[in-house]
PDB file of N, CA and C in Angstrom:
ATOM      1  N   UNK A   1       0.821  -1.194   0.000  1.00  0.00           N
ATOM      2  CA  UNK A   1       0.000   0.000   0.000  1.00  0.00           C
ATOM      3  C   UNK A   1       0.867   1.262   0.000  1.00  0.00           C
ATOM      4  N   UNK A   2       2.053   1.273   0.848  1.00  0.00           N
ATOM      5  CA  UNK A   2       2.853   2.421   0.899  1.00  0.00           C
ATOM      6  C   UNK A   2       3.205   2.910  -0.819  1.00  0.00           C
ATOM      7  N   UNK A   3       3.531   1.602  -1.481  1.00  0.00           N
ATOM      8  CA  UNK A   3       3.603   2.332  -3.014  1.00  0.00           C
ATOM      9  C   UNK A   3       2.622   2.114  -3.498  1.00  0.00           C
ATOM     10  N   UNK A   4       1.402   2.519  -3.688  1.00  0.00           N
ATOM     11  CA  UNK A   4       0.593   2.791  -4.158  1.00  0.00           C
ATOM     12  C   UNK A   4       0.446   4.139  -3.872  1.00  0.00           C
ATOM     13  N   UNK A   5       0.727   4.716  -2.686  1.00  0.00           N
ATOM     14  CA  UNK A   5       0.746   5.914  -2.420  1.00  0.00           C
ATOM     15  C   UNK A   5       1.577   7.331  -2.933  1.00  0.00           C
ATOM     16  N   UNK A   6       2.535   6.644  -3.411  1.00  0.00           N
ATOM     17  CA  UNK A   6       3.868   7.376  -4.027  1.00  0.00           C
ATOM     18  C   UNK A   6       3.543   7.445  -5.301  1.00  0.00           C
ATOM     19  N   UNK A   7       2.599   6.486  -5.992  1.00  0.00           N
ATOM     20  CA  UNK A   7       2.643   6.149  -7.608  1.00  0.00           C
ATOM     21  C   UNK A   7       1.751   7.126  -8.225  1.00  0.00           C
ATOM     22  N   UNK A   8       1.734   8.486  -7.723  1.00  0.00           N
ATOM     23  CA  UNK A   8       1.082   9.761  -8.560  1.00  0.00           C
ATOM     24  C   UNK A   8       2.274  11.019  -7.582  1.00  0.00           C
ATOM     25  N   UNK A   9       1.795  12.142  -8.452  1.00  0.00           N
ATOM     26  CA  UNK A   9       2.663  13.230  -8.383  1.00  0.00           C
ATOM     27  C   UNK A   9       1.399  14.260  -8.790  1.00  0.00           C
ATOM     28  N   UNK A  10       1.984  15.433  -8.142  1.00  0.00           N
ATOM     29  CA  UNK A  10       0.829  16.413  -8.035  1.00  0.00           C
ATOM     30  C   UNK A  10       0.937  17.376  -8.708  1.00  0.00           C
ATOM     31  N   UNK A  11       0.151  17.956  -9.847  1.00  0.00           N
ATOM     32  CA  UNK A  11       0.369  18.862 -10.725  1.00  0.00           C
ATOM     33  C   UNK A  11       0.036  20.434 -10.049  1.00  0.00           C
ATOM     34  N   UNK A  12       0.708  21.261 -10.204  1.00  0.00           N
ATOM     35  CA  UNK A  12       0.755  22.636  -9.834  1.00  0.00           C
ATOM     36  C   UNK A  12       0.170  23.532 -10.376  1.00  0.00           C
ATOM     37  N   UNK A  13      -0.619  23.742 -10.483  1.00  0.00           N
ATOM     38  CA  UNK A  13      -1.565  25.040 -11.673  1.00  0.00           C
ATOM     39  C   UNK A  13      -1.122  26.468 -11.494  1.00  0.00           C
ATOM     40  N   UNK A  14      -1.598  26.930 -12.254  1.00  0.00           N
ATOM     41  CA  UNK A  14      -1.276  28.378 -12.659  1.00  0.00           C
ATOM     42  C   UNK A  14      -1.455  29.399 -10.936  1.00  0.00           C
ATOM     43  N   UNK A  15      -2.472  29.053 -10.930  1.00  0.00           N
ATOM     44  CA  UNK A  15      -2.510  30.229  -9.254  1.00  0.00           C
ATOM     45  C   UNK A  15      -3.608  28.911  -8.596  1.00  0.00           C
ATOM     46  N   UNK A  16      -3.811  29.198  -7.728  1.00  0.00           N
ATOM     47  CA  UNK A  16      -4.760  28.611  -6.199  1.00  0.00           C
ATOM     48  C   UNK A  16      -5.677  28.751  -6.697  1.00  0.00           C
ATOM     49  N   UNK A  17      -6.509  29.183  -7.632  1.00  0.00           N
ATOM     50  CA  UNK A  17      -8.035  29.000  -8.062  1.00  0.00           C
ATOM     51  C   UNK A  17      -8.152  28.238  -8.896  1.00  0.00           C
ATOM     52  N   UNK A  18      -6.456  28.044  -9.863  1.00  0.00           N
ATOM     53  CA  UNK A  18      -6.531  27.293 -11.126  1.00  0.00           C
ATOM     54  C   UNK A  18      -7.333  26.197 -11.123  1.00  0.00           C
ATOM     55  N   UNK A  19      -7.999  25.154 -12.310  1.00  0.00           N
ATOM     56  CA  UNK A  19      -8.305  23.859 -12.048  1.00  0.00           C
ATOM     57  C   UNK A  19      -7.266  22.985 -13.207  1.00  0.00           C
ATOM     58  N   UNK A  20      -6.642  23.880 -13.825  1.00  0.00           N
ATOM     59  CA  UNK A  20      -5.929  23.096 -14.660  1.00  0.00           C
ATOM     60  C   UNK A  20      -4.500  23.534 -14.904  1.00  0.00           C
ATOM     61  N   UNK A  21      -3.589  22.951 -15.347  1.00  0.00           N
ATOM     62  CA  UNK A  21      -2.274  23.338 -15.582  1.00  0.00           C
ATOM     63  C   UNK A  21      -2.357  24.541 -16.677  1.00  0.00           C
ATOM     64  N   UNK A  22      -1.117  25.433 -16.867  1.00  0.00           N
ATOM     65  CA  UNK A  22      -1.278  26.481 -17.974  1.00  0.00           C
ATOM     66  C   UNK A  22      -1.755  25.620 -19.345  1.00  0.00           C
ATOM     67  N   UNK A  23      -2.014  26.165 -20.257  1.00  0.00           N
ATOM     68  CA  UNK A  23      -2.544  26.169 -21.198  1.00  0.00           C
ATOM     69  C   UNK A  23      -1.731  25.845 -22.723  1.00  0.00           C
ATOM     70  N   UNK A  24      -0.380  26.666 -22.218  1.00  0.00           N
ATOM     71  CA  UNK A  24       0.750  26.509 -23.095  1.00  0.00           C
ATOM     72  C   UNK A  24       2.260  26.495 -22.087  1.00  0.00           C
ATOM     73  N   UNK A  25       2.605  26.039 -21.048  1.00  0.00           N
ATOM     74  CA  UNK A  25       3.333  26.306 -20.378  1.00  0.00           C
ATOM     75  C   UNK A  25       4.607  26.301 -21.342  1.00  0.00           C
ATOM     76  N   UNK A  26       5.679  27.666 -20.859  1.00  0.00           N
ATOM     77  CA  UNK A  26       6.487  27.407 -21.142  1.00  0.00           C
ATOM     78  C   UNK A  26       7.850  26.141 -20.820  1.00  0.00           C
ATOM     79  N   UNK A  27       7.565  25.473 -20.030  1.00  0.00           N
ATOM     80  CA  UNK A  27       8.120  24.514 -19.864  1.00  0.00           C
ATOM     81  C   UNK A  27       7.710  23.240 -18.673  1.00  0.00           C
ATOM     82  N   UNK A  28       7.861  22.054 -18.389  1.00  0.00           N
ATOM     83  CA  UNK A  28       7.658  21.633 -17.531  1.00  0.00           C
ATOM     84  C   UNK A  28       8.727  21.506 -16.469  1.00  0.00           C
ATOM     85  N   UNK A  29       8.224  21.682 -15.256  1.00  0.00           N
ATOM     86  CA  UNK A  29       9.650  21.669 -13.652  1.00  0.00           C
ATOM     87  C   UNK A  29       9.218  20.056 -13.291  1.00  0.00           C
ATOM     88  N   UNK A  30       9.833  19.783 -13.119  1.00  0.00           N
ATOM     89  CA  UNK A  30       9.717  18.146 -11.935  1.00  0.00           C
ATOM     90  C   UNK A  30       9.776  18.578 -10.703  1.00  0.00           C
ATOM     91  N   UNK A  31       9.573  18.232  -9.620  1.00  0.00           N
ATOM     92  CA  UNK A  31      10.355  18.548  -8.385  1.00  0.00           C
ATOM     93  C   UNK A  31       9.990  17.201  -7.570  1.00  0.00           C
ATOM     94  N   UNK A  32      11.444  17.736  -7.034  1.00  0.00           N
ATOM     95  CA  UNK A  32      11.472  16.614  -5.685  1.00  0.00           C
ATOM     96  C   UNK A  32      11.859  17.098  -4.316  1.00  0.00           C
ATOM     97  N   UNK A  33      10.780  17.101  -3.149  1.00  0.00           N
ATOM     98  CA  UNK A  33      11.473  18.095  -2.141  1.00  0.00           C
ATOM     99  C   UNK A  33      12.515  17.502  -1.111  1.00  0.00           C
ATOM    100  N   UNK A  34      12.832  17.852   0.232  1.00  0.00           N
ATOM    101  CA  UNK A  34      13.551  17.479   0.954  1.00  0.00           C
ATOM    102  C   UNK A  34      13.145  16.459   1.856  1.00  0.00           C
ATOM    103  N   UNK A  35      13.726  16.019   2.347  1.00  0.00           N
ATOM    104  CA  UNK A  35      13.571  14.611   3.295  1.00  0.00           C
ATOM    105  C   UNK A  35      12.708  15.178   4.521  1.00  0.00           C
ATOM    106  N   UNK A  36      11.478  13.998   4.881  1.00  0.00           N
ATOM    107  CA  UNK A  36      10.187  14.237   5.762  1.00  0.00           C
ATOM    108  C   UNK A  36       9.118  15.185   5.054  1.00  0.00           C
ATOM    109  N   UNK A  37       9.404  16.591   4.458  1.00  0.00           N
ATOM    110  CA  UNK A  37       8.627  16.830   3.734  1.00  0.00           C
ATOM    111  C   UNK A  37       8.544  17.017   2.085  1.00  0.00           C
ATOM    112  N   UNK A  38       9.488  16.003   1.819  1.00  0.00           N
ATOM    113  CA  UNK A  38       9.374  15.621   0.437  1.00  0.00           C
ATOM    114  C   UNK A  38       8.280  14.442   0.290  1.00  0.00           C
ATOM    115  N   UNK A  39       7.658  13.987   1.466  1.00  0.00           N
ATOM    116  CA  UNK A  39       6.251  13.177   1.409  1.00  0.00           C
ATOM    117  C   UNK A  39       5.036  14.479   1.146  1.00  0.00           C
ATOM    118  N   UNK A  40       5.412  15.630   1.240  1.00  0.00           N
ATOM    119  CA  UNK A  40       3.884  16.100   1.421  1.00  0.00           C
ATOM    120  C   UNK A  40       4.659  17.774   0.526  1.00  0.00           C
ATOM    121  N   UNK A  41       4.686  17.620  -0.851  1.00  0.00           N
ATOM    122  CA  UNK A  41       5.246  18.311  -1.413  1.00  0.00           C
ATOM    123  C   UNK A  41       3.700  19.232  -1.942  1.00  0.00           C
ATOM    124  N   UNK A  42       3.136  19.102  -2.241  1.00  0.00           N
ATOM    125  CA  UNK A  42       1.675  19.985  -2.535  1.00  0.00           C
ATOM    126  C   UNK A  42       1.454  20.795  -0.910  1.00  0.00           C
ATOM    127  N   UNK A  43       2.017  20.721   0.012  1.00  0.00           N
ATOM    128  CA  UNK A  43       1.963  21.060   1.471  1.00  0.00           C
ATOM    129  C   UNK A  43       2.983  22.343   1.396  1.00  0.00           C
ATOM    130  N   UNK A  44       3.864  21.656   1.687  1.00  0.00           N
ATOM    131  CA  UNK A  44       5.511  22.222   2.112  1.00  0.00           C
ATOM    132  C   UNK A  44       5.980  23.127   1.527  1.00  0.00           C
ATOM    133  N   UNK A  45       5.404  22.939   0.381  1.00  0.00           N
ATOM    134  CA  UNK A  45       6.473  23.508  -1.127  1.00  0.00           C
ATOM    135  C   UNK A  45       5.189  24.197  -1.626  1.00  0.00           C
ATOM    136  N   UNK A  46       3.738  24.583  -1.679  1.00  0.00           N
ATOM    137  CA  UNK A  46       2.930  24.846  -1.957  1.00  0.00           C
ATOM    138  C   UNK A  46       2.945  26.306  -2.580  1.00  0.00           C
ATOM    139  N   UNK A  47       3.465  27.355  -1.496  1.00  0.00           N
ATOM    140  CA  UNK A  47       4.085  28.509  -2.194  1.00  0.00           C
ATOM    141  C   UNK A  47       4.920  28.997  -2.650  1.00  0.00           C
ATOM    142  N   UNK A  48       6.105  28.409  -2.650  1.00  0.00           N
ATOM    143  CA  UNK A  48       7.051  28.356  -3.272  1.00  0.00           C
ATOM    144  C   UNK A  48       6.879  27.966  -5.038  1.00  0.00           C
ATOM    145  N   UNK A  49       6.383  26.870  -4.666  1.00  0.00           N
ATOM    146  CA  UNK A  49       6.083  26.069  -6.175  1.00  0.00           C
ATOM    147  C   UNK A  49       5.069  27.058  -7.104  1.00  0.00           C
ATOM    148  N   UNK A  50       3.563  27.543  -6.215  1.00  0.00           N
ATOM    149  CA  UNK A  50       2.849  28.180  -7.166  1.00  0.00           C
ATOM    150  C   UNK A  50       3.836  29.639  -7.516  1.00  0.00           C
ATOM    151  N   UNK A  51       4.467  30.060  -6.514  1.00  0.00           N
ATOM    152  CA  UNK A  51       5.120  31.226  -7.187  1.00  0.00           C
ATOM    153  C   UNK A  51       5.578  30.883  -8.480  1.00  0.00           C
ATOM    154  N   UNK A  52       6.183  30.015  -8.797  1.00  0.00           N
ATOM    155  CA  UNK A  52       7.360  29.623  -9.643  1.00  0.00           C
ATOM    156  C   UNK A  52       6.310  29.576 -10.734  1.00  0.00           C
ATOM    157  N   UNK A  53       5.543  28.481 -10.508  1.00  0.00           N
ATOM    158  CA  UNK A  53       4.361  28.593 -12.003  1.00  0.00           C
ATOM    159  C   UNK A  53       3.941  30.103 -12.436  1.00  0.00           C
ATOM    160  N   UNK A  54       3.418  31.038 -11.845  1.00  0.00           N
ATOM    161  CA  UNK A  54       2.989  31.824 -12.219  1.00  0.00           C
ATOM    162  C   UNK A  54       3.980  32.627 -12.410  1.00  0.00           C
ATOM    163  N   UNK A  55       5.235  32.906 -12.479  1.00  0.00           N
ATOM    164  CA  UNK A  55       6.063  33.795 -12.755  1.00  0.00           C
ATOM    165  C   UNK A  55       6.557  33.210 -13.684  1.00  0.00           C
ATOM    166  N   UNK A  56       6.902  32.234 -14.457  1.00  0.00           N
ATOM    167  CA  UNK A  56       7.342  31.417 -15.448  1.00  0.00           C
ATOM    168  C   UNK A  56       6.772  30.691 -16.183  1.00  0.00           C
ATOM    169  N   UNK A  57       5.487  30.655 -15.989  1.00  0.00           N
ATOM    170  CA  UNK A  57       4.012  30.001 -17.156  1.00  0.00           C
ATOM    171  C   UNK A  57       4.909  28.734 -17.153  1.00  0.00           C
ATOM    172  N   UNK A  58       5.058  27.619 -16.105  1.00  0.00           N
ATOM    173  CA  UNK A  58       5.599  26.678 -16.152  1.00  0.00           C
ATOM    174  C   UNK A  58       4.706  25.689 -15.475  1.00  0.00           C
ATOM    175  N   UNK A  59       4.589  24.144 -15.725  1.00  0.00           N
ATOM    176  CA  UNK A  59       3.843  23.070 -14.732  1.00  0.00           C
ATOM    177  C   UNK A  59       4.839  22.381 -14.129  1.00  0.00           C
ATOM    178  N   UNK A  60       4.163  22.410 -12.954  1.00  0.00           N
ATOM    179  CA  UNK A  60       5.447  21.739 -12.155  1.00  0.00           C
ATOM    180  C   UNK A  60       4.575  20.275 -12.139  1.00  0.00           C
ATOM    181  N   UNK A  61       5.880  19.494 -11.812  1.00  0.00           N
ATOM    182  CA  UNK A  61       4.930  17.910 -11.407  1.00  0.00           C
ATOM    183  C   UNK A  61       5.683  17.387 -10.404  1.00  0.00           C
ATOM    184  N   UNK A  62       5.175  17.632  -9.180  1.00  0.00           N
ATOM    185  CA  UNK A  62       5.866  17.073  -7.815  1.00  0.00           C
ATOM    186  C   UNK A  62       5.545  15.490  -7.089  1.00  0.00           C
ATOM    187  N   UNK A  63       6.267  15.445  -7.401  1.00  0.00           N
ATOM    188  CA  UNK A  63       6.222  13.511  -6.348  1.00  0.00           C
ATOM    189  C   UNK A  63       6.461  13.584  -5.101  1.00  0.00           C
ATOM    190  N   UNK A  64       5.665  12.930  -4.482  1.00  0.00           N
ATOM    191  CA  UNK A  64       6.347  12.884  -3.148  1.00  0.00           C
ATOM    192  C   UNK A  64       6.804  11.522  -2.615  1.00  0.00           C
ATOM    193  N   UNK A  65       7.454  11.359  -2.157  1.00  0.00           N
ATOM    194  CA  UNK A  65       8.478  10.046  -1.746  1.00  0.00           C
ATOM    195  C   UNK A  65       8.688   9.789   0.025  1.00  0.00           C
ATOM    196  N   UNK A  66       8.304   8.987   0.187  1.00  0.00           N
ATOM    197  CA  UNK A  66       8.923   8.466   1.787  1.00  0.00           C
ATOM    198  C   UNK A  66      10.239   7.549   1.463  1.00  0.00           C
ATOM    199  N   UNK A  67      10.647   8.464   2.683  1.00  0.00           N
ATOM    200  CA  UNK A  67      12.207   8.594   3.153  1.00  0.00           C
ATOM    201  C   UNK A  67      11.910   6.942   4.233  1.00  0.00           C
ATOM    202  N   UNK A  68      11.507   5.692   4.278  1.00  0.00           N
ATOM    203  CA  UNK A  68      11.722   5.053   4.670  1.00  0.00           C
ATOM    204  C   UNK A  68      12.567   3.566   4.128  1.00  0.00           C
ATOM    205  N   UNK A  69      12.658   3.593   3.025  1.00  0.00           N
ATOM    206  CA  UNK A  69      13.145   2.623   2.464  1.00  0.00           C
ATOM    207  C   UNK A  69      14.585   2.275   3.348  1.00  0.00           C
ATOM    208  N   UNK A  70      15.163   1.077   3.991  1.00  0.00           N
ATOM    209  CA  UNK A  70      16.234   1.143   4.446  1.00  0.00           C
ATOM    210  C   UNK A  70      16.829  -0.079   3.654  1.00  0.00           C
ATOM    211  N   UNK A  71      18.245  -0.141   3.680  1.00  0.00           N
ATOM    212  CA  UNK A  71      19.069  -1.086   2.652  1.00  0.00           C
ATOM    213  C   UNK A  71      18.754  -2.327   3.865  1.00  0.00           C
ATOM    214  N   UNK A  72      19.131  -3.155   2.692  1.00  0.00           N
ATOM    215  CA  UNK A  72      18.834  -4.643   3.269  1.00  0.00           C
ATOM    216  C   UNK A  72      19.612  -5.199   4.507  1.00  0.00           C
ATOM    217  N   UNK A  73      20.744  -4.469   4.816  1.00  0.00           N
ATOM    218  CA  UNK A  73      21.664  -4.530   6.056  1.00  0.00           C
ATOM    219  C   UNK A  73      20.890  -3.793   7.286  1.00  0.00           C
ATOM    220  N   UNK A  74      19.941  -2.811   7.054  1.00  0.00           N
ATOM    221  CA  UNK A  74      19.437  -1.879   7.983  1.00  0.00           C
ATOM    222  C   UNK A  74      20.255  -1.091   8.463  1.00  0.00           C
ATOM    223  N   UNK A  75      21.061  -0.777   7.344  1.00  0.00           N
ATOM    224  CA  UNK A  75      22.287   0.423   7.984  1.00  0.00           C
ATOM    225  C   UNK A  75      22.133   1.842   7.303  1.00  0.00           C
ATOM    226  N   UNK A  76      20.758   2.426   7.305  1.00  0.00           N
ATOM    227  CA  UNK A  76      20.513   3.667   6.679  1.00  0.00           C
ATOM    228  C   UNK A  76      19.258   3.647   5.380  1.00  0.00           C
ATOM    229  N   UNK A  77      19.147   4.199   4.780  1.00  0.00           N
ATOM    230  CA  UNK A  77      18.344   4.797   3.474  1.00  0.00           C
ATOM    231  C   UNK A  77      19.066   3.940   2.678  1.00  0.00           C
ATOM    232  N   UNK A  78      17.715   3.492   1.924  1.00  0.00           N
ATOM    233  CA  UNK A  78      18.346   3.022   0.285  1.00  0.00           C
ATOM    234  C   UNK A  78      18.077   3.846  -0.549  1.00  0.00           C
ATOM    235  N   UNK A  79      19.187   4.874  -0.661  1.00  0.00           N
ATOM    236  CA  UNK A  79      19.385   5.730  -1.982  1.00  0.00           C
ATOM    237  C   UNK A  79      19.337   5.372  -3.200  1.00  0.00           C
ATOM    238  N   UNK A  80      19.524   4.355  -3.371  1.00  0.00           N
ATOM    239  CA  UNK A  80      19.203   3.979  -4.825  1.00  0.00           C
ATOM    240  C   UNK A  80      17.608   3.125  -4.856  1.00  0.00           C
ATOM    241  N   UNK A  81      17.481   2.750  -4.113  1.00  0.00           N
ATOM    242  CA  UNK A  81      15.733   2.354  -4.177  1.00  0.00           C
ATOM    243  C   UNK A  81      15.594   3.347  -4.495  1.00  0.00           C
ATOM    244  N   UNK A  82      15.249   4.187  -3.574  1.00  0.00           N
ATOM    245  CA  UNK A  82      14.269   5.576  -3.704  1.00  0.00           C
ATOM    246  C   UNK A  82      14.159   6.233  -4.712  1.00  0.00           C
ATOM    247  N   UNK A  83      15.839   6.115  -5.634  1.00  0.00           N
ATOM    248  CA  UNK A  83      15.826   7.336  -6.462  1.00  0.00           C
ATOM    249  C   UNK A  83      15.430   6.598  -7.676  1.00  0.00           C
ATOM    250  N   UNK A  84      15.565   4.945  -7.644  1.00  0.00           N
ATOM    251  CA  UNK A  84      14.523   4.449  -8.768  1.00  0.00           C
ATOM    252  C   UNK A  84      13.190   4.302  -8.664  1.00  0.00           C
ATOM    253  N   UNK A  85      12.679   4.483  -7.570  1.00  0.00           N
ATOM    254  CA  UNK A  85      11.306   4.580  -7.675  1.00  0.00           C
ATOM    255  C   UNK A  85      10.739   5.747  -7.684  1.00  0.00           C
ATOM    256  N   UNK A  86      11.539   7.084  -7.625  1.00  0.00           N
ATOM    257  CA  UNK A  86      10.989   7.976  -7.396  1.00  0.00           C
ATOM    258  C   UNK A  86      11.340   8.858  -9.025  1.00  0.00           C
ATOM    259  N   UNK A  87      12.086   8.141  -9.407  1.00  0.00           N
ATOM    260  CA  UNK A  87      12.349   8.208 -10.869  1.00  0.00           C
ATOM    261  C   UNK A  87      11.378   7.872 -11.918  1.00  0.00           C
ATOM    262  N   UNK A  88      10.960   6.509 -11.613  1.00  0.00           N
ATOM    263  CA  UNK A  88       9.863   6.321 -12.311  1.00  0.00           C
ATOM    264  C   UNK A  88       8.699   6.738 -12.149  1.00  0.00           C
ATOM    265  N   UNK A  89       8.742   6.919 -11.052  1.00  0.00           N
ATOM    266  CA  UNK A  89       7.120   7.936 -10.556  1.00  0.00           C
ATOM    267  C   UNK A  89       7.406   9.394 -11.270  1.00  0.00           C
ATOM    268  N   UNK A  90       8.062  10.101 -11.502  1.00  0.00           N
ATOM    269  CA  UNK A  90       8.447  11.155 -12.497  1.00  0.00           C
ATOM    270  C   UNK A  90       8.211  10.713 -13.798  1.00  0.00           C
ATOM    271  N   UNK A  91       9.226   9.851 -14.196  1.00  0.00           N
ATOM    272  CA  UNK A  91       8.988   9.542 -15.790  1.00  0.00           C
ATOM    273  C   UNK A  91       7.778   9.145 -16.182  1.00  0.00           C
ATOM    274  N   UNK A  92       6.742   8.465 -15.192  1.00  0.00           N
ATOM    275  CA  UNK A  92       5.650   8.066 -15.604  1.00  0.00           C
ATOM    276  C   UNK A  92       4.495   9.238 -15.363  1.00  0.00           C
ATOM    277  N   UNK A  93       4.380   9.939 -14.713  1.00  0.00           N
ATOM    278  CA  UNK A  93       3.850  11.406 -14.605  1.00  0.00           C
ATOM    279  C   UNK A  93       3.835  12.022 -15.789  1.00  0.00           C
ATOM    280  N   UNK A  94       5.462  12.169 -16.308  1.00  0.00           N
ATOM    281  CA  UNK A  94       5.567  13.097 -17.760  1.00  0.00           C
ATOM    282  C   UNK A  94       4.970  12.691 -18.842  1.00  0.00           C
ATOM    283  N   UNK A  95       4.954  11.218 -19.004  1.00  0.00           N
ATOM    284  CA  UNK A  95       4.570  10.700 -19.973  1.00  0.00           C
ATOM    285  C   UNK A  95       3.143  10.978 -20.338  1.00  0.00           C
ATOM    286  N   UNK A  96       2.570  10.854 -18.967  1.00  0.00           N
ATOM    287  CA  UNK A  96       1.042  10.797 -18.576  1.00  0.00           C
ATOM    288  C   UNK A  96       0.760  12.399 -19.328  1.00  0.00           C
ATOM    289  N   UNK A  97       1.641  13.706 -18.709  1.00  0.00           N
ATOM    290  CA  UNK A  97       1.124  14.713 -18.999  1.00  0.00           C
ATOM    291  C   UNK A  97       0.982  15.212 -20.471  1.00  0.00           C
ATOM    292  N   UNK A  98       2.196  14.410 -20.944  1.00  0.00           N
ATOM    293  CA  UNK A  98       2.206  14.712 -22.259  1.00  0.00           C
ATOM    294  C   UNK A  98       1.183  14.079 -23.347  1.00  0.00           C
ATOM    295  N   UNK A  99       0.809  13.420 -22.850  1.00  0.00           N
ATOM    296  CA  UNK A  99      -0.308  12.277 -23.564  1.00  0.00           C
ATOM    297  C   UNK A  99      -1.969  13.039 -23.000  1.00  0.00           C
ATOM    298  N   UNK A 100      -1.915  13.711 -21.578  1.00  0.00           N
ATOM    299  CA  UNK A 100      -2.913  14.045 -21.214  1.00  0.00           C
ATOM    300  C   UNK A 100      -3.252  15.414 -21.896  1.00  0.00           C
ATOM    301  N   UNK A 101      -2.066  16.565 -22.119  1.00  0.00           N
ATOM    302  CA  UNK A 101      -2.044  17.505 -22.842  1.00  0.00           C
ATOM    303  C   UNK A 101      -1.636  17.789 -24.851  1.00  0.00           C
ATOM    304  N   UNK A 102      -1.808  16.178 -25.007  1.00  0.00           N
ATOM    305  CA  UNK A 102      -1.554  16.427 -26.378  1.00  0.00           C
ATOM    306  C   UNK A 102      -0.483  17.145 -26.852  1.00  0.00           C
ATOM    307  N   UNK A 103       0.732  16.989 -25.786  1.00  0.00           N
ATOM    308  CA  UNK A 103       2.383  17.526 -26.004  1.00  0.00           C
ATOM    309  C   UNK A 103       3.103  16.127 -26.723  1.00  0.00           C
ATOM    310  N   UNK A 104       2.871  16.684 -27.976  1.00  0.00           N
ATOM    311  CA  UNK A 104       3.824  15.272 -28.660  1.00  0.00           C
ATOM    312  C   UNK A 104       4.907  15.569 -29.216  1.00  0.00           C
ATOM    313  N   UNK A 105       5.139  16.774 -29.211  1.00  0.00           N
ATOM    314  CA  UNK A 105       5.893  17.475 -29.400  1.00  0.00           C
ATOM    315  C   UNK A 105       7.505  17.443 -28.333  1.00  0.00           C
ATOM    316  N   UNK A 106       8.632  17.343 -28.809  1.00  0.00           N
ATOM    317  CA  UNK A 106       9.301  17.304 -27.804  1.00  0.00           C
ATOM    318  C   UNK A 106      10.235  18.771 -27.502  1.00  0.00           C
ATOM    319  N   UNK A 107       9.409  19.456 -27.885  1.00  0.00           N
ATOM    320  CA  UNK A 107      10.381  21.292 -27.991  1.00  0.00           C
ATOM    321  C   UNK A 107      10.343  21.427 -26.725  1.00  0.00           C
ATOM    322  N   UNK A 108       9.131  21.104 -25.589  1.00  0.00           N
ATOM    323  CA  UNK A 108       8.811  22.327 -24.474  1.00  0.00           C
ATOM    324  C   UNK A 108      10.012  21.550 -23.447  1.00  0.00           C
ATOM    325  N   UNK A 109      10.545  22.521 -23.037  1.00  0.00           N
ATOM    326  CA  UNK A 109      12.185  21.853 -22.063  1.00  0.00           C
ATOM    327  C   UNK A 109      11.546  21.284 -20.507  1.00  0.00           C
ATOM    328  N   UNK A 110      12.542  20.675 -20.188  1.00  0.00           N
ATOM    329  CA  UNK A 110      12.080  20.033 -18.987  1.00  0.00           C
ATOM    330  C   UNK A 110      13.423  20.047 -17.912  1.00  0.00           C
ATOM    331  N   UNK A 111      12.810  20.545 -17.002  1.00  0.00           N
ATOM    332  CA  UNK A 111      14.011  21.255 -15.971  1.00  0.00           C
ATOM    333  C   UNK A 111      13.255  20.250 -14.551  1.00  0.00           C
ATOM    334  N   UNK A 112      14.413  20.065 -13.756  1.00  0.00           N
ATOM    335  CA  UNK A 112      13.989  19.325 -12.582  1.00  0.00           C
ATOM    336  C   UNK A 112      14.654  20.166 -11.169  1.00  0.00           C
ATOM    337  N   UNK A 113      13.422  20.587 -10.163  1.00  0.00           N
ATOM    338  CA  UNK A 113      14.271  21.261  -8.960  1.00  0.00           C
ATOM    339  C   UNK A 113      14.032  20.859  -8.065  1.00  0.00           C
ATOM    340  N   UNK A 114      15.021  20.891  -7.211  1.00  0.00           N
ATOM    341  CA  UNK A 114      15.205  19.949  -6.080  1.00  0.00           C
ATOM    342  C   UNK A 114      15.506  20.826  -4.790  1.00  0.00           C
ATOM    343  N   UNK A 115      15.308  19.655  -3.254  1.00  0.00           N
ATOM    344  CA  UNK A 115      15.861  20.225  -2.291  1.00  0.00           C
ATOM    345  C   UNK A 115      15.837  19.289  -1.322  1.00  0.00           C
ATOM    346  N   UNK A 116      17.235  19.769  -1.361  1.00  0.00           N
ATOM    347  CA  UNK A 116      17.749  18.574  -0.303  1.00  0.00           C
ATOM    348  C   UNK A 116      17.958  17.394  -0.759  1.00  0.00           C
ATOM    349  N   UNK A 117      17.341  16.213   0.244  1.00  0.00           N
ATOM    350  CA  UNK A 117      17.526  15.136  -0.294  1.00  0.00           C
ATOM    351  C   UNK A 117      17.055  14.322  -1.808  1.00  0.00           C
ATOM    352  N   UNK A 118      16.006  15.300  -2.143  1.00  0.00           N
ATOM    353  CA  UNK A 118      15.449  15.346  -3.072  1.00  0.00           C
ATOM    354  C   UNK A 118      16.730  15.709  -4.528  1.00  0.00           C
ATOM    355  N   UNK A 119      17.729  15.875  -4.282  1.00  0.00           N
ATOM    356  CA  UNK A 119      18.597  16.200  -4.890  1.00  0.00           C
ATOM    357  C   UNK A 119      19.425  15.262  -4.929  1.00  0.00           C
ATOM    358  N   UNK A 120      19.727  14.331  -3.931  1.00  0.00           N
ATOM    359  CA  UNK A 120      20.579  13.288  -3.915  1.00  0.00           C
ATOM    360  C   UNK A 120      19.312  12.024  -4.798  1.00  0.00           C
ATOM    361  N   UNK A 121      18.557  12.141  -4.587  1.00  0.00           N
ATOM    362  CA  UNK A 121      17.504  11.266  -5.605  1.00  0.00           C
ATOM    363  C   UNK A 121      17.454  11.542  -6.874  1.00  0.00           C
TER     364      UNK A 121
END
């Protein structure tokens, strides 16, 4: 159940009333936030992120990820779990958006921002 929970990412709209992503964004952001509240990135990152859309006609697509995965020794974080699952939960988002927005096009750039641990992922 825990990944089932991770296996969507939250799209960012234009301002707080928006119901839909821009229209023509100039580009798409990924993001991934920092550890504990890189689970609750539509939360944490909420104004930060809508700033960014609306000053840059950009969609962001944020995942959020729990920081519990531990390596099979139980000696810390599995950094590489995480950052493949939290990878594909991105790549499969984009795909989705681009198919959902009729972007078949591969011009519009795609930038990814991070923080924190979200950066080591």
């Amino acid at each position: 159940q825990q990944q089932q929970q991770q296996d969507f990412v939250h799209v960012c709209c234009k301002n707080a009333a928006a119901t839909s992503a821009p229209a023509s964004p100039s580009a798409i952001l990924l993001f991934l936030g920092g550890f504990g509240l890189g689970q609750f990135p539509h939360v944490a990152y909420s104004q930060c992120l809508e700033r960014i859309v609306r000053k840059a006609n950009v969609v962001v697509l944020a995942a959020p990820y729990s920081a519990t995965t531990t390596t099979t020794s139980g000696g810390g974080l599995d950094h590489f779990e995480m950052s493949k699952r939290t990878g594909e939960v991105l790549r499969r988002a984009l795909v989705q958006y681009n198919n959902d927005n009729n972007n078949n096009n591969d011009n519009i750039p795609v930038y990814i921002l991070t923080h924190s641990l979200g950066g080591k992922l």
